[in-house]
N, C-alpha and C. Protein backbone atom coordinates (compact mmCIF):
# COMPACT_ATOMS: atom_id res chain seq x y z
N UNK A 1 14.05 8.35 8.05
CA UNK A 1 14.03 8.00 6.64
C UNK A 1 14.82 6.72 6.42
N UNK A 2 14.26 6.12 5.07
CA UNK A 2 14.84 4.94 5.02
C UNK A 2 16.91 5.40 5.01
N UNK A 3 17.31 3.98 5.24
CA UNK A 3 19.06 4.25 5.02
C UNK A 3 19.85 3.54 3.57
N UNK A 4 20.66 4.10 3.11
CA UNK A 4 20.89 3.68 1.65
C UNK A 4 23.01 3.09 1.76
N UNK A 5 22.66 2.06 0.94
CA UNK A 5 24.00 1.92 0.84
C UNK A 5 25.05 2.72 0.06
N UNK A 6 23.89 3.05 -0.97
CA UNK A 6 24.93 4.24 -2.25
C UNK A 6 23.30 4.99 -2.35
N UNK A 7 24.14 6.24 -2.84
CA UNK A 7 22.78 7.50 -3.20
C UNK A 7 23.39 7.77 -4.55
N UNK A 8 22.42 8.25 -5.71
CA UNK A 8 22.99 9.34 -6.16
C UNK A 8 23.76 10.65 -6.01
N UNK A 9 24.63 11.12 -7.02
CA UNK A 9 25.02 12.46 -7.09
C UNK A 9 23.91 13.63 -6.29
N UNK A 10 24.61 14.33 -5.81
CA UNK A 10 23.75 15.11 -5.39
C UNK A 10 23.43 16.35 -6.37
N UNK A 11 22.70 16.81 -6.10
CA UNK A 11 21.60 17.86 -7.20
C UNK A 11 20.98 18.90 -6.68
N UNK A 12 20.88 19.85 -6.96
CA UNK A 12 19.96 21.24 -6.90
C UNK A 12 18.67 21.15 -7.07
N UNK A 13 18.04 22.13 -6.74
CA UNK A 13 16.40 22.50 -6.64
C UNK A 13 16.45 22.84 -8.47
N UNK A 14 17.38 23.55 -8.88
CA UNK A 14 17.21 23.88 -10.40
C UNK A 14 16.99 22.37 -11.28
N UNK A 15 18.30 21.62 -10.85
CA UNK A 15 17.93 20.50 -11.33
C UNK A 15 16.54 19.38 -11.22
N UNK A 16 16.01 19.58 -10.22
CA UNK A 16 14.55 18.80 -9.77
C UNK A 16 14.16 19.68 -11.22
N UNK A 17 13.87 21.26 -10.72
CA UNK A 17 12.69 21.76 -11.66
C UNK A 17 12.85 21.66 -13.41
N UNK A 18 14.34 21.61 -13.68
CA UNK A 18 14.68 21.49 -15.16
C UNK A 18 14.07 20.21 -15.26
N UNK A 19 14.34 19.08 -14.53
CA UNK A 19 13.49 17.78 -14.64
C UNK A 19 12.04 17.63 -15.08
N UNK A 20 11.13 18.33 -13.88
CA UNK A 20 9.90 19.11 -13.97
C UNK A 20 9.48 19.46 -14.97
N UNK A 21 10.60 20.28 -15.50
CA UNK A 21 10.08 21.00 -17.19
C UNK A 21 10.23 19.78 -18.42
N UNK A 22 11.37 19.18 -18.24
CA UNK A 22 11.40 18.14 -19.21
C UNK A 22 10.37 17.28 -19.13
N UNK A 23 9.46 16.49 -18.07
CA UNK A 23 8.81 15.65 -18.27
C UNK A 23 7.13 16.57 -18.23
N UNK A 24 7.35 17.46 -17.96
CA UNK A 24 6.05 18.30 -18.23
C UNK A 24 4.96 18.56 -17.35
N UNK A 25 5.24 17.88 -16.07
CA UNK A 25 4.20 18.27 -14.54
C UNK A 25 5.04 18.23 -13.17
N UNK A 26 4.60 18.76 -12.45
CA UNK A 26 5.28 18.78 -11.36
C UNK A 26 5.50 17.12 -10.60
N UNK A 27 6.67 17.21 -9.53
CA UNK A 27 6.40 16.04 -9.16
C UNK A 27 5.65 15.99 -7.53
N UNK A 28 5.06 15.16 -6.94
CA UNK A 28 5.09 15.37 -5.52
C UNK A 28 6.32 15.36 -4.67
N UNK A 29 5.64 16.47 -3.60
CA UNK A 29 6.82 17.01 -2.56
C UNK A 29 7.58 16.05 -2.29
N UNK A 30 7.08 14.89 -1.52
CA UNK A 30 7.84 13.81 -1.00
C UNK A 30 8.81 13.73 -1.54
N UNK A 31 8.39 13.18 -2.88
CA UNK A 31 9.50 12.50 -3.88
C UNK A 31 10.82 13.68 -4.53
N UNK A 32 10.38 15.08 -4.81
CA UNK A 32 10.85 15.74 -4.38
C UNK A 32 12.25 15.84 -3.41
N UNK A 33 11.64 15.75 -2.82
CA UNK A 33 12.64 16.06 -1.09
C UNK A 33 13.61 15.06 -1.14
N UNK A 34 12.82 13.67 -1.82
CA UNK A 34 14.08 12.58 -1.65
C UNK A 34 15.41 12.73 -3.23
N UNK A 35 14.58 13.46 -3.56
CA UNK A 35 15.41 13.27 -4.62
C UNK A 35 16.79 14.71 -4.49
N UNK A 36 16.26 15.67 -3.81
CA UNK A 36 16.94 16.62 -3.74
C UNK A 36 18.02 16.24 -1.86
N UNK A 37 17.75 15.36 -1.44
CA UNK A 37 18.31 14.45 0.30
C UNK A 37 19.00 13.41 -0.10
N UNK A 38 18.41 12.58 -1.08
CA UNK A 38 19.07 11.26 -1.42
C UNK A 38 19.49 10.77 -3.29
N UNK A 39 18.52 11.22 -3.58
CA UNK A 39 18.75 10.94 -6.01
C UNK A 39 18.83 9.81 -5.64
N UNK A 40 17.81 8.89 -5.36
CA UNK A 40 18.37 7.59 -5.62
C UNK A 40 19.24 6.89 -5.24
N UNK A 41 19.44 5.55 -5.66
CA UNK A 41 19.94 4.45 -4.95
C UNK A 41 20.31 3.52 -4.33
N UNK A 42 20.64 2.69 -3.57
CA UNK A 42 20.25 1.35 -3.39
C UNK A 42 19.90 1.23 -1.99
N UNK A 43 19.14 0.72 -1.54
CA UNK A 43 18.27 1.54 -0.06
C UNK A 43 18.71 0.22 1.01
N UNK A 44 18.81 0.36 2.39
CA UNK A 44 19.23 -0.99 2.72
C UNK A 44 18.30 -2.11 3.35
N UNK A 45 17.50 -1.77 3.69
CA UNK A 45 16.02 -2.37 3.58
C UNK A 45 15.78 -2.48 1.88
N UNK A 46 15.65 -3.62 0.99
CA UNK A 46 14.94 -3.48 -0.25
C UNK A 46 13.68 -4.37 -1.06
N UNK A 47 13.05 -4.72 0.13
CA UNK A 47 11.91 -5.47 -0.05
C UNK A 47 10.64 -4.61 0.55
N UNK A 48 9.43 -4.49 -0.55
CA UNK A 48 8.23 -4.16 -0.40
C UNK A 48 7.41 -5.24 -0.59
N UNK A 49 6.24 -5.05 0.14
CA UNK A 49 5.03 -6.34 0.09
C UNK A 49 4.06 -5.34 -1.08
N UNK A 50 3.68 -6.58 -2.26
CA UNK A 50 3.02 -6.00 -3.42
C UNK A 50 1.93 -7.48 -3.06
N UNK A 51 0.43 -7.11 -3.23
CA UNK A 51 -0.67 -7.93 -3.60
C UNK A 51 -0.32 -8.94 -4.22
N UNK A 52 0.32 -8.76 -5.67
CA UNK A 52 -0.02 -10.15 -6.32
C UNK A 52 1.24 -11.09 -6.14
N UNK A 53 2.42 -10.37 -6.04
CA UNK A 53 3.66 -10.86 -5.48
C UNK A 53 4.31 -11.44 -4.04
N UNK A 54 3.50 -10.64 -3.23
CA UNK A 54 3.45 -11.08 -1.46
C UNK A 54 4.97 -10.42 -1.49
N UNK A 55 6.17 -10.26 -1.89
CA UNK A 55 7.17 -9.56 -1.39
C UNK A 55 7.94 -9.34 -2.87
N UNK A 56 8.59 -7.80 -2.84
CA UNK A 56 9.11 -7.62 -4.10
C UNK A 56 10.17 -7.30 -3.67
N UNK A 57 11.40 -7.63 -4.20
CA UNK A 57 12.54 -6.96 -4.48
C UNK A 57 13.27 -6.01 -5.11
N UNK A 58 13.62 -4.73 -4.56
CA UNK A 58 14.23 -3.56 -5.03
C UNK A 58 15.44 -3.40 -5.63
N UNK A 59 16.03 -3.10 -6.58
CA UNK A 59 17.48 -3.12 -7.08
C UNK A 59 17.70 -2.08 -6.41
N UNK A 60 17.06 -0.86 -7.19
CA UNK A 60 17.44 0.51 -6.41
C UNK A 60 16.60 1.45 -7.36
N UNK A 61 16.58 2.63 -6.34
CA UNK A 61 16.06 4.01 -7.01
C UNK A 61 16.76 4.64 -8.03
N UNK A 62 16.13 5.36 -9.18
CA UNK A 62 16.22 6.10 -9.95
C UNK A 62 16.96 7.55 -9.79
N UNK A 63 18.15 7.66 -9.76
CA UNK A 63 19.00 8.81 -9.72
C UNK A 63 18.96 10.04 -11.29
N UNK A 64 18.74 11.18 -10.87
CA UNK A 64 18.55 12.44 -11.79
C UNK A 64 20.25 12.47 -11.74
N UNK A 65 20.67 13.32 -12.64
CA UNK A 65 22.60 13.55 -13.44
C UNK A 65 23.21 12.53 -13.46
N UNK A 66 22.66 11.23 -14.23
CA UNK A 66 23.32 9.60 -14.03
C UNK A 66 23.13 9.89 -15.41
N UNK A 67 23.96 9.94 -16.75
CA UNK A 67 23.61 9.53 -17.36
C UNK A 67 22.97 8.21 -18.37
N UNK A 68 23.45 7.38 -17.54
CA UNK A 68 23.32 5.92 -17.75
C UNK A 68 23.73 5.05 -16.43
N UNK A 69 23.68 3.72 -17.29
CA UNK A 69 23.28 2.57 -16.31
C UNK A 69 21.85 2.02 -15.70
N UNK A 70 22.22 1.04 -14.66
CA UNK A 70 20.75 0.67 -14.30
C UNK A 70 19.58 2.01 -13.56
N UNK A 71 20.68 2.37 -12.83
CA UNK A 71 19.73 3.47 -11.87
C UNK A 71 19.46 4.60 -12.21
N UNK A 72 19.69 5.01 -13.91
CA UNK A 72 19.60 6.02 -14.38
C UNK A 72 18.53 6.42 -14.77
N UNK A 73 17.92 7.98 -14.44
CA UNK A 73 16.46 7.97 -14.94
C UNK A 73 16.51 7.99 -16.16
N UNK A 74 17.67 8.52 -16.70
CA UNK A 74 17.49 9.22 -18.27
C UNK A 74 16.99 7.86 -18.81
N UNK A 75 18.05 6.47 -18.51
CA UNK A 75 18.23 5.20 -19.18
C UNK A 75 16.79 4.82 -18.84
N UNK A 76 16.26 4.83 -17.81
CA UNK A 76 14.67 4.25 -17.13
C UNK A 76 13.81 5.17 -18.36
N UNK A 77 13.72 6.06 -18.59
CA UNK A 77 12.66 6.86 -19.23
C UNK A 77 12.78 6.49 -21.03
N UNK A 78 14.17 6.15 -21.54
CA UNK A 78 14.59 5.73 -22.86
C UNK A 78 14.30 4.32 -22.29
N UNK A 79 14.42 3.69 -21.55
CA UNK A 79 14.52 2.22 -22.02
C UNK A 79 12.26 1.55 -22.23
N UNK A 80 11.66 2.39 -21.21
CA UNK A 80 10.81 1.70 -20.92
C UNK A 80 9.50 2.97 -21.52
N UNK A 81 10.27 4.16 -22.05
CA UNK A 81 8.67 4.81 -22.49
C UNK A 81 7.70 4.15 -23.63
N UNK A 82 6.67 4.54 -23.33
CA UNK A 82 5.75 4.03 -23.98
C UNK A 82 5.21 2.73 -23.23
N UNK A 83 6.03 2.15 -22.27
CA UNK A 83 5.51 0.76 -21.88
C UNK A 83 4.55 1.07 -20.54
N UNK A 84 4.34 1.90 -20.05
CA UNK A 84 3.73 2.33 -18.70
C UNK A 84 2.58 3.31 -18.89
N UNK A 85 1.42 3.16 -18.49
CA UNK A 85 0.92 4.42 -18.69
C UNK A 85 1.57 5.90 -18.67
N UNK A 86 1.24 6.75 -19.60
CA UNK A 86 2.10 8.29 -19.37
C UNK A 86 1.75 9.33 -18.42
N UNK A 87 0.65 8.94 -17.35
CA UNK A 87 0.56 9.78 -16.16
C UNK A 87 1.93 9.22 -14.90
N UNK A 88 2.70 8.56 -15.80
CA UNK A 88 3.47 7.90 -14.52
C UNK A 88 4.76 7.73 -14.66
N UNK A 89 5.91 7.36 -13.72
CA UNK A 89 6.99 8.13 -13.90
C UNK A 89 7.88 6.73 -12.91
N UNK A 90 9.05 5.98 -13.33
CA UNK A 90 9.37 4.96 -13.18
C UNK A 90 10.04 6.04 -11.79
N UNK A 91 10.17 4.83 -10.62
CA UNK A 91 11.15 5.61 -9.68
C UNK A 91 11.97 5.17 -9.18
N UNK A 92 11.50 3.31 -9.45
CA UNK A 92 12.71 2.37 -8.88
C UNK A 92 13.01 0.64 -10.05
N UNK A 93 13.56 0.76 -9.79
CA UNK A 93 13.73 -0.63 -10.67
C UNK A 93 13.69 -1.94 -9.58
N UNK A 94 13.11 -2.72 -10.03
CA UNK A 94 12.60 -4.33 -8.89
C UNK A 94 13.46 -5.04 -9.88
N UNK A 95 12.91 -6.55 -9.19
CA UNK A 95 13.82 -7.60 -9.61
C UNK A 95 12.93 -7.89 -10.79
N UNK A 96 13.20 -8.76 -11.79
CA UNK A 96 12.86 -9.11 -12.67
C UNK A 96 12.55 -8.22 -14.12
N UNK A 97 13.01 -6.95 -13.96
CA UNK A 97 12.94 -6.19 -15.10
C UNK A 97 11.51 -5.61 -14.70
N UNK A 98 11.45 -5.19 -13.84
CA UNK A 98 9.60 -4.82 -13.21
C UNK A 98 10.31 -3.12 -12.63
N UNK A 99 9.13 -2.67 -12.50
CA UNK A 99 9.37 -0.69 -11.94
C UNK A 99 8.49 -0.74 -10.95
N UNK A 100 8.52 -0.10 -9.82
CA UNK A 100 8.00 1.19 -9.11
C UNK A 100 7.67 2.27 -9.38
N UNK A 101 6.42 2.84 -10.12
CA UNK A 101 5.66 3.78 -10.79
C UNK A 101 5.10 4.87 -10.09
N UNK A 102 5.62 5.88 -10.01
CA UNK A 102 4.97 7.52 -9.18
C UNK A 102 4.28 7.50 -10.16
N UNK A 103 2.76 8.09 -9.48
CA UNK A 103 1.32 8.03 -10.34
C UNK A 103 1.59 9.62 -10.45
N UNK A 104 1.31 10.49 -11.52
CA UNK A 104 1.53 11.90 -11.46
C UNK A 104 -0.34 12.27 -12.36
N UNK A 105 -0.49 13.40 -12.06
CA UNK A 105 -1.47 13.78 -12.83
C UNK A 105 -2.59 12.79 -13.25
N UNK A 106 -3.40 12.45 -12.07
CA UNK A 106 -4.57 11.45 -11.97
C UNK A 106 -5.35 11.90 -10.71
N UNK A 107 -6.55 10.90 -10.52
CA UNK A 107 -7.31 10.98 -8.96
C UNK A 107 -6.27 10.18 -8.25
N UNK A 108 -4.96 9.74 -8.22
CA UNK A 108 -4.60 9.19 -7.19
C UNK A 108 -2.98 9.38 -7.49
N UNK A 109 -2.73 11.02 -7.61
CA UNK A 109 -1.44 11.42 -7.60
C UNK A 109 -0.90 11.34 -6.44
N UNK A 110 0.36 10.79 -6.56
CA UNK A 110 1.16 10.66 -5.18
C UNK A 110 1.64 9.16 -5.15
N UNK A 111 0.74 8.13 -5.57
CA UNK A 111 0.37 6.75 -5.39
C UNK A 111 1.71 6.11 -6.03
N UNK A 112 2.00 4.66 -5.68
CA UNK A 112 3.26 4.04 -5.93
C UNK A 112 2.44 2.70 -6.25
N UNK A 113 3.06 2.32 -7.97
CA UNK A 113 2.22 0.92 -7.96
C UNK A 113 3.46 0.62 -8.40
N UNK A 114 3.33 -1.01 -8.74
CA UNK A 114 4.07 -1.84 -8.99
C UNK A 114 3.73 -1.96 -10.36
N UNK A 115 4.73 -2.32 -11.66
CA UNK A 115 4.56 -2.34 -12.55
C UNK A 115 5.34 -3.53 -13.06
N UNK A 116 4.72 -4.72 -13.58
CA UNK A 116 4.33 -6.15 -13.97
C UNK A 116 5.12 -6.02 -15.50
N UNK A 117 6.46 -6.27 -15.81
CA UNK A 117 7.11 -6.00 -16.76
C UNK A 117 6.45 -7.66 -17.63
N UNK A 118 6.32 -8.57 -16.99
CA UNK A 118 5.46 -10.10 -17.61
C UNK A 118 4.37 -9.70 -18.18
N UNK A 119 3.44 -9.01 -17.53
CA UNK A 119 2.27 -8.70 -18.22
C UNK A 119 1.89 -7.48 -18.71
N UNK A 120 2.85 -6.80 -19.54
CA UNK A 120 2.91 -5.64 -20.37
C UNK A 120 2.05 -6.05 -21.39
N UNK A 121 1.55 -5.30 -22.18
CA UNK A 121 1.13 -4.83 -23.25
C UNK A 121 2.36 -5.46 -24.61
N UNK A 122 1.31 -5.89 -25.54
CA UNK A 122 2.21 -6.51 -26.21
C UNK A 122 3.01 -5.15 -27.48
N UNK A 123 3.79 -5.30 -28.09
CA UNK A 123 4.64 -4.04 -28.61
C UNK A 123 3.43 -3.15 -29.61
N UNK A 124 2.55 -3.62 -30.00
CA UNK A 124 1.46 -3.21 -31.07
C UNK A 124 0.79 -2.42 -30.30
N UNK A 125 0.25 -2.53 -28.95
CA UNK A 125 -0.60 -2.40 -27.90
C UNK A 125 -0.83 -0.96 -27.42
N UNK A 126 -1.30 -0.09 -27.03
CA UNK A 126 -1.14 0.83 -25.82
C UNK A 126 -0.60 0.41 -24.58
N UNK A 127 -0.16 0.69 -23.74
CA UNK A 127 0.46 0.77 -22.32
C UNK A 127 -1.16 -0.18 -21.72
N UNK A 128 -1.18 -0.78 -20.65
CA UNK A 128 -2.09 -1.58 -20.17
C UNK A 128 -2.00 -1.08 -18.00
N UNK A 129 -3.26 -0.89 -18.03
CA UNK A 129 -3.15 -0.61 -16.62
C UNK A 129 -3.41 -2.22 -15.76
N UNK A 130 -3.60 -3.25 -16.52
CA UNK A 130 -3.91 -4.77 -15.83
C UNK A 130 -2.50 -5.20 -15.11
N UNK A 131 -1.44 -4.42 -15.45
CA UNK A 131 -0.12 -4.97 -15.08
C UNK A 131 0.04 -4.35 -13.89
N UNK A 132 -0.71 -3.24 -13.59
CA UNK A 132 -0.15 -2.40 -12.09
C UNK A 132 -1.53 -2.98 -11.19
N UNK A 133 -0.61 -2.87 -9.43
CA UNK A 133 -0.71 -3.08 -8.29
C UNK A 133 -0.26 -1.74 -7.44
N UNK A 134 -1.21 -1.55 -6.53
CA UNK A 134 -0.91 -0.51 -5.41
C UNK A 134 -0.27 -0.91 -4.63
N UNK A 135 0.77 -0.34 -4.48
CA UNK A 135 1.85 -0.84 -3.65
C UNK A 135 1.84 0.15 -2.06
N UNK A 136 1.35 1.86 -2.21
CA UNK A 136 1.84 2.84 -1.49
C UNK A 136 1.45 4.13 -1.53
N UNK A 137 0.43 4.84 -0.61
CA UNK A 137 -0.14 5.91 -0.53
C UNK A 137 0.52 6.85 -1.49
N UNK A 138 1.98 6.55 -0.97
CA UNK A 138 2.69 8.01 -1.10
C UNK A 138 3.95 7.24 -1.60
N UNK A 139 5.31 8.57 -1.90
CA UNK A 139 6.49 7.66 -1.79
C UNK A 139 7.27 7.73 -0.25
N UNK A 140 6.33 8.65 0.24
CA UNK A 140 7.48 8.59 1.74
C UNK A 140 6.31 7.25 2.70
N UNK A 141 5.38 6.98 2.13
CA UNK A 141 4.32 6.01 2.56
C UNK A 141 5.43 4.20 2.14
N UNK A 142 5.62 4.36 0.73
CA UNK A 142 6.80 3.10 0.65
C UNK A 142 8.07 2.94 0.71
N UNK A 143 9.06 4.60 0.90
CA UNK A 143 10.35 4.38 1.76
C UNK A 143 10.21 3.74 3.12
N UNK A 144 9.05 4.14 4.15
CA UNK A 144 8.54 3.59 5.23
C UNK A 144 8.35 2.48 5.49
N UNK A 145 7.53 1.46 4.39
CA UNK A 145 7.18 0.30 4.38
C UNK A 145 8.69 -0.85 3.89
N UNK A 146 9.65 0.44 3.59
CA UNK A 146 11.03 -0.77 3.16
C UNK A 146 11.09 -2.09 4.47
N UNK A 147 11.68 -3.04 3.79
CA UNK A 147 12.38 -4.33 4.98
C UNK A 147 13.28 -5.45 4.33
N UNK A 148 13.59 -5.96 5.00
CA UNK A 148 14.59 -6.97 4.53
C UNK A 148 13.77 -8.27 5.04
N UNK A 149 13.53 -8.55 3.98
CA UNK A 149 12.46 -10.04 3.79
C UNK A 149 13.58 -11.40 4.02
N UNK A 150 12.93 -11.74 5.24
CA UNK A 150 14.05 -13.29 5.59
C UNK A 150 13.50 -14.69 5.12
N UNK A 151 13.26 -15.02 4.04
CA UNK A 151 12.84 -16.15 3.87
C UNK A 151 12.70 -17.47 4.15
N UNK A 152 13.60 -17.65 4.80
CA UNK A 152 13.64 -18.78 6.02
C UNK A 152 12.63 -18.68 7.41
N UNK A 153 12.22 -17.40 7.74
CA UNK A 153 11.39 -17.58 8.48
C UNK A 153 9.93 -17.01 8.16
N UNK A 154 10.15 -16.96 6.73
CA UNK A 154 8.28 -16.54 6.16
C UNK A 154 7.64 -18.02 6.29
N UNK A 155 6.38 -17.20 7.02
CA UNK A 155 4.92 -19.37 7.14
C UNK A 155 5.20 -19.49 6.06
N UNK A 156 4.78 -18.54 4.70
CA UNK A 156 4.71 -19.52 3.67
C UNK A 156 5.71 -19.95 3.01
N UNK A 157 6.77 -19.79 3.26
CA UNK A 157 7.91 -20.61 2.55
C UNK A 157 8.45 -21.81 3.62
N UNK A 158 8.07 -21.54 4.82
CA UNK A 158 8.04 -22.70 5.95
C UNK A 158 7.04 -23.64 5.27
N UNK A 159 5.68 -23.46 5.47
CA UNK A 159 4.57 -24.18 4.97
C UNK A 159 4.92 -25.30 3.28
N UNK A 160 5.86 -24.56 2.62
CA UNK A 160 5.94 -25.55 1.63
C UNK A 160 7.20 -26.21 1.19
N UNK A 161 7.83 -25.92 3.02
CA UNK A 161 9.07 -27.16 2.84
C UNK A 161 8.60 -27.99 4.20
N UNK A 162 7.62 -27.50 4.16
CA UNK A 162 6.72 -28.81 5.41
C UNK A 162 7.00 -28.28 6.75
N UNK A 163 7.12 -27.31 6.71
CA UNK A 163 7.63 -26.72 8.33
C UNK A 163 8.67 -27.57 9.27
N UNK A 164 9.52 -28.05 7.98
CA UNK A 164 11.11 -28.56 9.03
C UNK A 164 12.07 -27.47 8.78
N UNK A 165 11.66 -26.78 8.33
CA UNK A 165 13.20 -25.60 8.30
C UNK A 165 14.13 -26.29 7.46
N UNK A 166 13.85 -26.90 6.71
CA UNK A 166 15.24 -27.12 5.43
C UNK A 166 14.85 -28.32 4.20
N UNK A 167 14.20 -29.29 4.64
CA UNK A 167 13.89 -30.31 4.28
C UNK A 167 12.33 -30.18 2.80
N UNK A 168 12.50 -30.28 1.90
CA UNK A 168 11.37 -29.43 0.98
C UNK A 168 10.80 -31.17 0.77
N UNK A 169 9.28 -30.75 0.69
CA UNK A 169 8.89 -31.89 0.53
C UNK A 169 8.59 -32.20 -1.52
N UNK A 170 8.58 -33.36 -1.49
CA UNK A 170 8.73 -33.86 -2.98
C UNK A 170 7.51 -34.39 -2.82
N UNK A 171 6.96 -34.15 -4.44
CA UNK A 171 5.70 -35.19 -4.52
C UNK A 171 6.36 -36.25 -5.47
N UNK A 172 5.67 -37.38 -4.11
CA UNK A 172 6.38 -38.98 -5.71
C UNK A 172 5.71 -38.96 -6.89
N UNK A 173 4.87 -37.91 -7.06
CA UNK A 173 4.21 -38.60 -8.34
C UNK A 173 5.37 -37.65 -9.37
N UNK A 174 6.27 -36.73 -8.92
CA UNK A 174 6.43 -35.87 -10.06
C UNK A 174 7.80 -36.71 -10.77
N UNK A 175 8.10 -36.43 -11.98
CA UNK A 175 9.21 -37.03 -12.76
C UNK A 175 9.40 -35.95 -13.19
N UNK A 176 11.35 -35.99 -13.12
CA UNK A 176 11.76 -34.48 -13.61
C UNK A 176 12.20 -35.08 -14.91
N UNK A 177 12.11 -35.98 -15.86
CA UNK A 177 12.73 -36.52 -16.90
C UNK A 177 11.42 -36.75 -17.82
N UNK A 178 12.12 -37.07 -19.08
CA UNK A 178 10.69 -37.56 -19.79
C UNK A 178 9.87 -38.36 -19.56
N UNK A 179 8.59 -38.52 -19.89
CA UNK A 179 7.64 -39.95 -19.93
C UNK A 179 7.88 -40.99 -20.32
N UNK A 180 8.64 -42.60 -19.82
CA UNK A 180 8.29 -43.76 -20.49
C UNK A 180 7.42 -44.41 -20.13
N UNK A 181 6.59 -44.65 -21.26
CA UNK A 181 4.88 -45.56 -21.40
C UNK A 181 5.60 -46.74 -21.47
């Protein structure tokens, strides 16, 4: 299993299921198991590869008896309901104010997408499924896929500093100042 720098509090099987009852469906085993082994928290591998992003960054998982803060579910479920479809259940927080979404109660329960906090639904709106990406069969499918993304040696961040390893290439045509005609 993945390795974590901090976990959540630890928690009971009562507590999973009082959870269970509060949000109103069961959750999958996996997620389950991690939550009753680990509750969350900041994992040490914390980069996943997402489609439209090519690599995402993880703050950390969603801890159950937190009452607050970032990694808190209570705070995750008050801060962001209504913004996600409601078959789905935030599980991690990414960089940029973006989630990791357990798909619950659908044809593709179990599933881990990425959820596009830029291209939400505007506040008038319903929840919008154009913002999610499949990220992960399962959640023990994207604890698995964790890594620590080295950017210095990704092609494509090589490729657009010209493949010298430090040196970024400039286009002369660009001006970082205003236009004089």
């Amino acid at each position: 299993m993945t390795e974590f720098e901090t976990t959540g509090p630890t928690i009971t099987a009562a507590d999973v299921d009082d959870f269970e009852a509060a949000i109103g469906t069961p959750l999958p085993a996996d997620y389950k198991q991690f939550l009753l082994t680990v509750n969350g928290g900041i994992p040490t591998d914390s980069d996943v590869n997402e489609p439209t992003q090519r690599v995402v960054g993880i703050v950390g998982f969603f801890s159950l008896a937190v009452p607050s803060g970032d990694l808190s579910m209570q705070e995750a479920l008050r801060t962001w309901r209504n913004r996600y479809p409601g078959w789905m259940l935030p599980v991690a927080l990414c960089q940029g104010s973006c989630l990791l979404l357990l798909t619950l109660n659908s044809d593709y329960e179990g599933e881990v997408v990425y959820w596009d906090h830029d291209a939400e639904s505007e506040d008038d709106e319903p929840p919008t499924i154009d913002n999610l990406s499949h990220v992960a069969d399962s959640f023990t499918e994207l604890l698995d896929s964790l890594y620590t993304w080295d950017a210095m040696n990704d092609p494509e961040v090589q490729r657009m500093m010209g493949g010298s390893g430090g040196d970024a290439w400039i286009d002369p045509d660009f001006s970082p100042g205003p236009r004089r005609d």
